[in-house]
C-alpha atoms as a PDB file:
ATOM      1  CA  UNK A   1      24.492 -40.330  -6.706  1.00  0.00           C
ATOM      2  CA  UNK A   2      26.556 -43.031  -5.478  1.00  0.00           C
ATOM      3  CA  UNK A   3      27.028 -45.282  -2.300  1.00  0.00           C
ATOM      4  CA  UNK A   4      30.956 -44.858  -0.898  1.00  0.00           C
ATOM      5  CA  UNK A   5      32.357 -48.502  -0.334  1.00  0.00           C
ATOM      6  CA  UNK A   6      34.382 -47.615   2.192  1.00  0.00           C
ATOM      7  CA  UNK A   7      31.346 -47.186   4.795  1.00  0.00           C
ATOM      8  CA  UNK A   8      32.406 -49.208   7.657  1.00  0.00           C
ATOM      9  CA  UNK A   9      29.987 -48.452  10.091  1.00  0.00           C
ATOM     10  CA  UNK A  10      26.809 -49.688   8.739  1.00  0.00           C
ATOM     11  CA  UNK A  11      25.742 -46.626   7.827  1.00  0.00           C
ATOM     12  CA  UNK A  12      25.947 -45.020   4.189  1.00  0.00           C
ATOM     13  CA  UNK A  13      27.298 -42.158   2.714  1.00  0.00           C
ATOM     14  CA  UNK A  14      26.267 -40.895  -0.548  1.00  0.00           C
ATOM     15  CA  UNK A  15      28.279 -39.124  -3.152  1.00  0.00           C
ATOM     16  CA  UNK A  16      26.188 -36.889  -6.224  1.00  0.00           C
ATOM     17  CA  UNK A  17      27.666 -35.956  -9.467  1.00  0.00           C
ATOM     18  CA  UNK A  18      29.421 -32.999  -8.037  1.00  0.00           C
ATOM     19  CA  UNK A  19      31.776 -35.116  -5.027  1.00  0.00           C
ATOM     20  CA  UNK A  20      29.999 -33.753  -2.441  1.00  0.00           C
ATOM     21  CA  UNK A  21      29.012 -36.602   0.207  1.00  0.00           C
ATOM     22  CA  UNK A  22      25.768 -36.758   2.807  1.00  0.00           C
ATOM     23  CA  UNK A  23      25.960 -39.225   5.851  1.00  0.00           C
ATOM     24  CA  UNK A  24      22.672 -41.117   5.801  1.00  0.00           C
ATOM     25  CA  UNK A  25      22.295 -42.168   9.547  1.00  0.00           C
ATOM     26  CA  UNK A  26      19.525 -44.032  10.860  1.00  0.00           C
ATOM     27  CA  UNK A  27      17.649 -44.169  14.246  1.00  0.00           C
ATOM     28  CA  UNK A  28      15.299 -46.776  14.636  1.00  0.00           C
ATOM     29  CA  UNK A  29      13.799 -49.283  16.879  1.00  0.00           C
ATOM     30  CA  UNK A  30      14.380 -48.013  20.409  1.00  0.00           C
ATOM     31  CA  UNK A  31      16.864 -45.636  22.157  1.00  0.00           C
ATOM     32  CA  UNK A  32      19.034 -47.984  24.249  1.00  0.00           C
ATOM     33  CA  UNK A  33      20.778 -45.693  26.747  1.00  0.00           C
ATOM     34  CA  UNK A  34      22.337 -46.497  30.227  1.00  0.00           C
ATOM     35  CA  UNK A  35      20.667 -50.095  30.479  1.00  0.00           C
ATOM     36  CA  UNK A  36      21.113 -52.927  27.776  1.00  0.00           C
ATOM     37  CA  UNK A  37      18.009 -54.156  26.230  1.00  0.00           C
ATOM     38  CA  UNK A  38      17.061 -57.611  25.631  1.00  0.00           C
ATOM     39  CA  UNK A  39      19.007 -59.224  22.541  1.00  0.00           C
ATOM     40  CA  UNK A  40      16.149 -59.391  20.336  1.00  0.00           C
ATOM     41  CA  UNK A  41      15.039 -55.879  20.605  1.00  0.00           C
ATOM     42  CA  UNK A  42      15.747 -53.152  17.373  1.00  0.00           C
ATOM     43  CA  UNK A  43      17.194 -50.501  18.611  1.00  0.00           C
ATOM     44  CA  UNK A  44      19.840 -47.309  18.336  1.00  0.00           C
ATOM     45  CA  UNK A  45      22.900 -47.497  21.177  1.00  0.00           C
ATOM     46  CA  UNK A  46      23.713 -43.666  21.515  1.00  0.00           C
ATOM     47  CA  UNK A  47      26.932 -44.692  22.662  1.00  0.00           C
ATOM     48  CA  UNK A  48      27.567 -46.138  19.194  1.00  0.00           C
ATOM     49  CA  UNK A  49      26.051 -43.540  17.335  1.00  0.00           C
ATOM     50  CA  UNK A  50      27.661 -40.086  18.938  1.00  0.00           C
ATOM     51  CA  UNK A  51      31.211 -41.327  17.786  1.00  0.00           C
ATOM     52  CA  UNK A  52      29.606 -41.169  14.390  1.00  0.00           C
ATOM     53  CA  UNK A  53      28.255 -37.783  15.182  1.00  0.00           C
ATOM     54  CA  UNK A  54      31.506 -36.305  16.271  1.00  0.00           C
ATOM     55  CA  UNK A  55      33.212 -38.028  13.235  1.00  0.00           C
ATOM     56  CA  UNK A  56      31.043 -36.633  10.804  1.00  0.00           C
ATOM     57  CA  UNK A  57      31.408 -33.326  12.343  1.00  0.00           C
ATOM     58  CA  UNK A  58      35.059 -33.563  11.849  1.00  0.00           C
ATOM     59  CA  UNK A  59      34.691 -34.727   8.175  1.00  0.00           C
ATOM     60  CA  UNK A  60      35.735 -31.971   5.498  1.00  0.00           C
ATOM     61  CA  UNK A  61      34.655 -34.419   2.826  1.00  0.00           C
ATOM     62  CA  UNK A  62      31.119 -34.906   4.230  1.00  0.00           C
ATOM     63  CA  UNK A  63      28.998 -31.356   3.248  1.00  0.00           C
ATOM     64  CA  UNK A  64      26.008 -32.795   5.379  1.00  0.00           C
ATOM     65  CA  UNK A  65      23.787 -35.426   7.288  1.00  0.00           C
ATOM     66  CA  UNK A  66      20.613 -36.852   6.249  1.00  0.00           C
ATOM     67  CA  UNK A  67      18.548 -38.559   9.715  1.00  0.00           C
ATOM     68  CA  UNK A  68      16.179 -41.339   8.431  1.00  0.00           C
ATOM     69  CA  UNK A  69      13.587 -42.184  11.953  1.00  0.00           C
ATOM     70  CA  UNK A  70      11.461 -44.788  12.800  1.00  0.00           C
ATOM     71  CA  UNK A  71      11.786 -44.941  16.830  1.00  0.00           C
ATOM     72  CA  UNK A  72       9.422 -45.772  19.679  1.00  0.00           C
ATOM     73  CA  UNK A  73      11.534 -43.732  21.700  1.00  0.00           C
ATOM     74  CA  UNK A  74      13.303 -45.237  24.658  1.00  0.00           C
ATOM     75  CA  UNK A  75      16.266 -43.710  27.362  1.00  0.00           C
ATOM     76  CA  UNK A  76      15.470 -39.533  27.850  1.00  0.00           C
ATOM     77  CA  UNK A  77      19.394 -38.431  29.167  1.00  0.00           C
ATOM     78  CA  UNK A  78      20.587 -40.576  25.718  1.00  0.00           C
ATOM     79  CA  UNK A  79      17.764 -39.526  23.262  1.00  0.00           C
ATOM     80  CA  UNK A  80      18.584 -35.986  25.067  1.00  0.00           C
ATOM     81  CA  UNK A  81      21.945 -36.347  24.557  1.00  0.00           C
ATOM     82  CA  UNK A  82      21.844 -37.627  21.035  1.00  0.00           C
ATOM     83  CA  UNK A  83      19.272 -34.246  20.243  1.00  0.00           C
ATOM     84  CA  UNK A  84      21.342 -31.734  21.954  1.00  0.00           C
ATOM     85  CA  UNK A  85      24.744 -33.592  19.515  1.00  0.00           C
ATOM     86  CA  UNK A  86      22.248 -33.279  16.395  1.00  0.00           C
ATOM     87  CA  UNK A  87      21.486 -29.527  16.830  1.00  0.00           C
ATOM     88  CA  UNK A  88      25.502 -28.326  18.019  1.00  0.00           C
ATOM     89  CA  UNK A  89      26.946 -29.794  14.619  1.00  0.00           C
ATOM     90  CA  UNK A  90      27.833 -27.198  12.020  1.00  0.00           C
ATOM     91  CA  UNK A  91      27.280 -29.077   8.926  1.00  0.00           C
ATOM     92  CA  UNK A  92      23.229 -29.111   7.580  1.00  0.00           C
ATOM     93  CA  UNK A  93      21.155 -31.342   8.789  1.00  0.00           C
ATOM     94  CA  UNK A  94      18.045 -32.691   7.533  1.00  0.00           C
ATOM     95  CA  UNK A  95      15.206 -35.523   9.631  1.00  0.00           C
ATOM     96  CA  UNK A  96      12.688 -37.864   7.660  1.00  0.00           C
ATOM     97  CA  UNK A  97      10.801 -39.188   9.794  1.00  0.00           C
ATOM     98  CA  UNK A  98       9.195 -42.180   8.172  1.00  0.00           C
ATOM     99  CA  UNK A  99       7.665 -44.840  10.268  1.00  0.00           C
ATOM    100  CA  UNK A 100       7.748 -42.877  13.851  1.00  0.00           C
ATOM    101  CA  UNK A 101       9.199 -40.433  16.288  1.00  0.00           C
ATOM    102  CA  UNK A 102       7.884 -41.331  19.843  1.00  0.00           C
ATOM    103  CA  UNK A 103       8.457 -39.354  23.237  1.00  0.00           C
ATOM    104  CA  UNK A 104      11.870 -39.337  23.272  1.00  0.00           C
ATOM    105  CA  UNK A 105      12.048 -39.344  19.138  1.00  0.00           C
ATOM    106  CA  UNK A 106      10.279 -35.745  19.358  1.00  0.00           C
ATOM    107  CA  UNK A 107      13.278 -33.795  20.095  1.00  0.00           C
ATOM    108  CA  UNK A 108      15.635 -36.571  17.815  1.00  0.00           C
ATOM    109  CA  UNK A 109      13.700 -35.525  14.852  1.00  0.00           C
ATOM    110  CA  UNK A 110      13.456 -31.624  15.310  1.00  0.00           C
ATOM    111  CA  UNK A 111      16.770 -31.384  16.253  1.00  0.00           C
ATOM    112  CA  UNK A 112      17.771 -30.851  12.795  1.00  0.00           C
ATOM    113  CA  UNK A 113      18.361 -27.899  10.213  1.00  0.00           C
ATOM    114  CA  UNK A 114      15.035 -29.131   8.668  1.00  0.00           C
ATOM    115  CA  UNK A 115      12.580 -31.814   9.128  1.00  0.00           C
ATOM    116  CA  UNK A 116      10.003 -33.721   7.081  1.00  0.00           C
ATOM    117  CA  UNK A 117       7.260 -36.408   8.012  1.00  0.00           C
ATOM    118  CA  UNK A 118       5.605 -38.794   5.495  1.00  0.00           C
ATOM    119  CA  UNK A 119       2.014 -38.223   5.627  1.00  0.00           C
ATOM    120  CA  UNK A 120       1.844 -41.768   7.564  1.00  0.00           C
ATOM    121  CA  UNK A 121       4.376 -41.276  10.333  1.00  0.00           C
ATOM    122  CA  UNK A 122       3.479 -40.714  13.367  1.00  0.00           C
ATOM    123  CA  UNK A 123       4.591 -38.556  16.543  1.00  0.00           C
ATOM    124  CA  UNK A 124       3.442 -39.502  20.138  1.00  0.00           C
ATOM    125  CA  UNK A 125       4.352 -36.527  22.537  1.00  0.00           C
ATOM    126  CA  UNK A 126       3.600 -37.114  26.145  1.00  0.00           C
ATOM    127  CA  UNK A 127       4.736 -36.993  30.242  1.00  0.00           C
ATOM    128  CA  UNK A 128       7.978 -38.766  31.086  1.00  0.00           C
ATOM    129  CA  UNK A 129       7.438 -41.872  32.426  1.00  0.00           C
ATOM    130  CA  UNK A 130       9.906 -44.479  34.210  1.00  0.00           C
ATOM    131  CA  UNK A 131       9.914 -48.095  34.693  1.00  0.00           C
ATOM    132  CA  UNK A 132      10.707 -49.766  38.524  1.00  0.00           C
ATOM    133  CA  UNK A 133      10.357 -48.737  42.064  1.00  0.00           C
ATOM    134  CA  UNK A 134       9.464 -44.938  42.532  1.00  0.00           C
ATOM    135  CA  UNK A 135      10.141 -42.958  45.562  1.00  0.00           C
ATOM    136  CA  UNK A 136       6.258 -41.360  46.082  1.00  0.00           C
ATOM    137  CA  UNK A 137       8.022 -38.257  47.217  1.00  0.00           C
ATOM    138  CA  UNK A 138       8.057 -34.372  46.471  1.00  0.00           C
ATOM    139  CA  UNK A 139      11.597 -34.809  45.362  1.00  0.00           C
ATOM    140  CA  UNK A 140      10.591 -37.698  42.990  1.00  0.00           C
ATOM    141  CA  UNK A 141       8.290 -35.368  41.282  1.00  0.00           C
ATOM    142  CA  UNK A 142      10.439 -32.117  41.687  1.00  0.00           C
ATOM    143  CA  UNK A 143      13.077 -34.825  39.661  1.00  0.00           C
ATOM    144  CA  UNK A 144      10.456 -35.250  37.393  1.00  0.00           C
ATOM    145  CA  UNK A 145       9.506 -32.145  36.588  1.00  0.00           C
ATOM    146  CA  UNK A 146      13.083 -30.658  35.683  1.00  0.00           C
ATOM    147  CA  UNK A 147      13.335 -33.842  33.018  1.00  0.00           C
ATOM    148  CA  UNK A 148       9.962 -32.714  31.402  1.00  0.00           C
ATOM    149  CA  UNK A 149      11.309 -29.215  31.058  1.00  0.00           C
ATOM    150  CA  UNK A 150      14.372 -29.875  29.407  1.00  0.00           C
ATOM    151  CA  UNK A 151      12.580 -32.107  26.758  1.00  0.00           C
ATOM    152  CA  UNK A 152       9.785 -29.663  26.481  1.00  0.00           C
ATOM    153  CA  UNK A 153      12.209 -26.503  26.038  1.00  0.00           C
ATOM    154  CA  UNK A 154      14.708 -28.493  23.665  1.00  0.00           C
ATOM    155  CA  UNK A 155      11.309 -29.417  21.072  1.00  0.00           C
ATOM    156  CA  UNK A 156      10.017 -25.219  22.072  1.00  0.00           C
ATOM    157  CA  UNK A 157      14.008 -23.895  21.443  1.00  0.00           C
ATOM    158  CA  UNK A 158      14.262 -26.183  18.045  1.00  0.00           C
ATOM    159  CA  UNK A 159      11.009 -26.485  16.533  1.00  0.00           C
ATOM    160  CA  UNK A 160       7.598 -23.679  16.204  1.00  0.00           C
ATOM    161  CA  UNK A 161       5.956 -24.784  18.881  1.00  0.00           C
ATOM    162  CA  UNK A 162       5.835 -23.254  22.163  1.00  0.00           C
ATOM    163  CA  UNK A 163       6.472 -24.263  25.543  1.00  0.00           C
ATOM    164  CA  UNK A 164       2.827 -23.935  26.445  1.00  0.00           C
ATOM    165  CA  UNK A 165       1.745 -26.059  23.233  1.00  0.00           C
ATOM    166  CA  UNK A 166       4.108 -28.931  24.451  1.00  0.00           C
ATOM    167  CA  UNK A 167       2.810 -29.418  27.570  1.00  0.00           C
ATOM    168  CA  UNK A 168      -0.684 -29.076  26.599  1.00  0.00           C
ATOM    169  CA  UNK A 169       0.327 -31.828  24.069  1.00  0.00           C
ATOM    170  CA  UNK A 170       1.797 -33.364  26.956  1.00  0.00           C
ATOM    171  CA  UNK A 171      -1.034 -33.377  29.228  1.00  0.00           C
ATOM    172  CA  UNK A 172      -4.142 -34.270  26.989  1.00  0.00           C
ATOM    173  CA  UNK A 173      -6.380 -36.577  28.452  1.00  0.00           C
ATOM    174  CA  UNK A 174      -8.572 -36.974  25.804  1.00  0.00           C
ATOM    175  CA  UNK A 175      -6.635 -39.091  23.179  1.00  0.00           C
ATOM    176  CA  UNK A 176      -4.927 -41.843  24.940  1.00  0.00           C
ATOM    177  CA  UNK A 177      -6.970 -44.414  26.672  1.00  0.00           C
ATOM    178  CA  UNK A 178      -3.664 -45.402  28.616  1.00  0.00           C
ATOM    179  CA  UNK A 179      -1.732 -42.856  28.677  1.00  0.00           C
ATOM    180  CA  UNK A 180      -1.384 -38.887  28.662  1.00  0.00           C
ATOM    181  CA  UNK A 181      -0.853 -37.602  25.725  1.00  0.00           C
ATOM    182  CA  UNK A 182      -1.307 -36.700  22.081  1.00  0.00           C
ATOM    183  CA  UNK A 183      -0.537 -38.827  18.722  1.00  0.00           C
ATOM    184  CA  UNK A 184       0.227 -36.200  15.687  1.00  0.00           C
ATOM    185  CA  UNK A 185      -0.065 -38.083  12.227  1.00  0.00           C
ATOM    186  CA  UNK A 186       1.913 -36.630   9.234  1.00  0.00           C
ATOM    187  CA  UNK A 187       0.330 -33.324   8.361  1.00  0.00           C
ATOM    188  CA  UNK A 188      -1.363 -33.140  12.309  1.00  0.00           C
ATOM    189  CA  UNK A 189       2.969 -32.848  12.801  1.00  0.00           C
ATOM    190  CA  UNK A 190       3.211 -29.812  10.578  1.00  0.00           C
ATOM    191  CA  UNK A 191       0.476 -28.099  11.848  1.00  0.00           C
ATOM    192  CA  UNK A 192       1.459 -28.699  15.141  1.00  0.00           C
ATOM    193  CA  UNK A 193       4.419 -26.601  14.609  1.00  0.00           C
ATOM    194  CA  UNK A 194       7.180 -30.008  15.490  1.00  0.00           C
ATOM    195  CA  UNK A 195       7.715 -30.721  11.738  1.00  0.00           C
ATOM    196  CA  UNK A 196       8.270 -28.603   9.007  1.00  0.00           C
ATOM    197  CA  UNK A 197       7.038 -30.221   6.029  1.00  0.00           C
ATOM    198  CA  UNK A 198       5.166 -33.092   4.614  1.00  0.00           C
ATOM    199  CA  UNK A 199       7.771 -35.265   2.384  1.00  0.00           C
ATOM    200  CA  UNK A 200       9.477 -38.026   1.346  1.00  0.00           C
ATOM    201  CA  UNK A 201      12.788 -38.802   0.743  1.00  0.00           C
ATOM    202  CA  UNK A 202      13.509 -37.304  -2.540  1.00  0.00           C
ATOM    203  CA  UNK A 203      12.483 -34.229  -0.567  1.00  0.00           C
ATOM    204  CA  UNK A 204      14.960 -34.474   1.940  1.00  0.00           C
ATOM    205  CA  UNK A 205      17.429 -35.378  -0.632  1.00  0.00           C
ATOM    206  CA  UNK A 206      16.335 -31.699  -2.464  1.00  0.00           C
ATOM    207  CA  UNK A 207      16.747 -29.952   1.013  1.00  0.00           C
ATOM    208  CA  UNK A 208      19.784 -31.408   2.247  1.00  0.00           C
ATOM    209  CA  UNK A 209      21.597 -30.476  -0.814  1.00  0.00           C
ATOM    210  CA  UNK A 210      19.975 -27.140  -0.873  1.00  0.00           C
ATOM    211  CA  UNK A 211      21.789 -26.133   2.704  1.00  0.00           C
ATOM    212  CA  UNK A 212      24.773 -27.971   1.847  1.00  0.00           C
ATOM    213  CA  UNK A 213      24.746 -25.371  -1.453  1.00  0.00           C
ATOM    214  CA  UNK A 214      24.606 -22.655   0.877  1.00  0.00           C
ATOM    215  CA  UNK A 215      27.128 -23.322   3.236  1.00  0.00           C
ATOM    216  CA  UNK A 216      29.847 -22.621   0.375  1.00  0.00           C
END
């Protein structure tokens, strides 16, 4: 497998023996969204990245998209928006999630065809949660509320977990000494029904070309 030179982007994409090509995209650091973050912070600018998305998508020489993640988390309508772009594309997609995939990196990395963890990564699932001066009224939490439940039925709709077992997730009290909330380590993922599988990146490699077989 080789690396195309002509990747202007900073991403990759990877040729095998046979021509075919897979996008390797990364999302890392934190999900910078409406608001600019401070210079020296890592992080993924959605409005940079769902170009890519839609370019990819448009691609006939690119068979399929391999997601390496290692995110904090960050803005909820961009990760949201970024999720909802990963799971509408056609072509097979696989996640490797190999640092972590916090709060808003849940529904990033099982928006895919497939997903693996490393059995180090970790996922942090719990409430939304936003910064400044908050309104302490019923419509503040009615606003709220509808956020959660398009996170939580996004990770229910693309993953095996239900509803019910995201917001329990959500909600645990008995994990976090700051925080709601529940931390999922590697296998806990898998078990958890967020993640399908345990692996590194030669198996995402294996799978990605293994859906990309079967789309011809």
């Amino acid at each position: 497998m080789s690396e195309d030179s002509d990747n202007k982007d900073g991403q990759v994409v990877l040729e095998d023996k046979n021509g075919k090509k897979i996008k390797l995209i990364t999302i890392i650091g934190e999900i910078e969204g409406h608001d600019n973050l401070p210079a020296a912070s890592k992080t993924t600018k959605y409005e940079h990245l769902l170009p890519q998305l839609a370019a990819v998508e448009n691609d006939d020489a690119i068979g399929g998209v391999l997601f390496l993640m290692n995110t904090v988390g960050g803005d909820v309508s961009a990760g949201l928006a970024l999720s909802e772009m990963i799971a509408s594309m056609h072509k097979p997609t696989v996640s490797l999630v190999i640092g972590d995939s916090h709060s808003i990196g849940v529904p990033l990395a099982v928006s895919t065809d497939y997903s693996f963890i490393v059995p180090t990564a970790t996922m942090i699932v719990h409430p939304v949660r936003m910064n400044g001066n908050i309104i302490g009224a019923r419509q503040t939490y009615d606003y709220f509320e509808r956020i959660q439940k398009r996170i939580v039925s996004f990770i229910a709709r693309k993953s095996d977990t239900k509803e019910k077992e995201v917001e329990n997730m959500m909600m645990n009290t008995e994990m976090l000494t700051k925080d709601l909330g529940t931390i999922l380590v590697g296998e806990d993922a898998v078990k958890a029904g967020l993640i399908n599988e345990v692996g590194g990146i030669s198996h995402a490699f294996n799978k990605i070309k293994e859906l990309m077989n079967k789309e011809e």
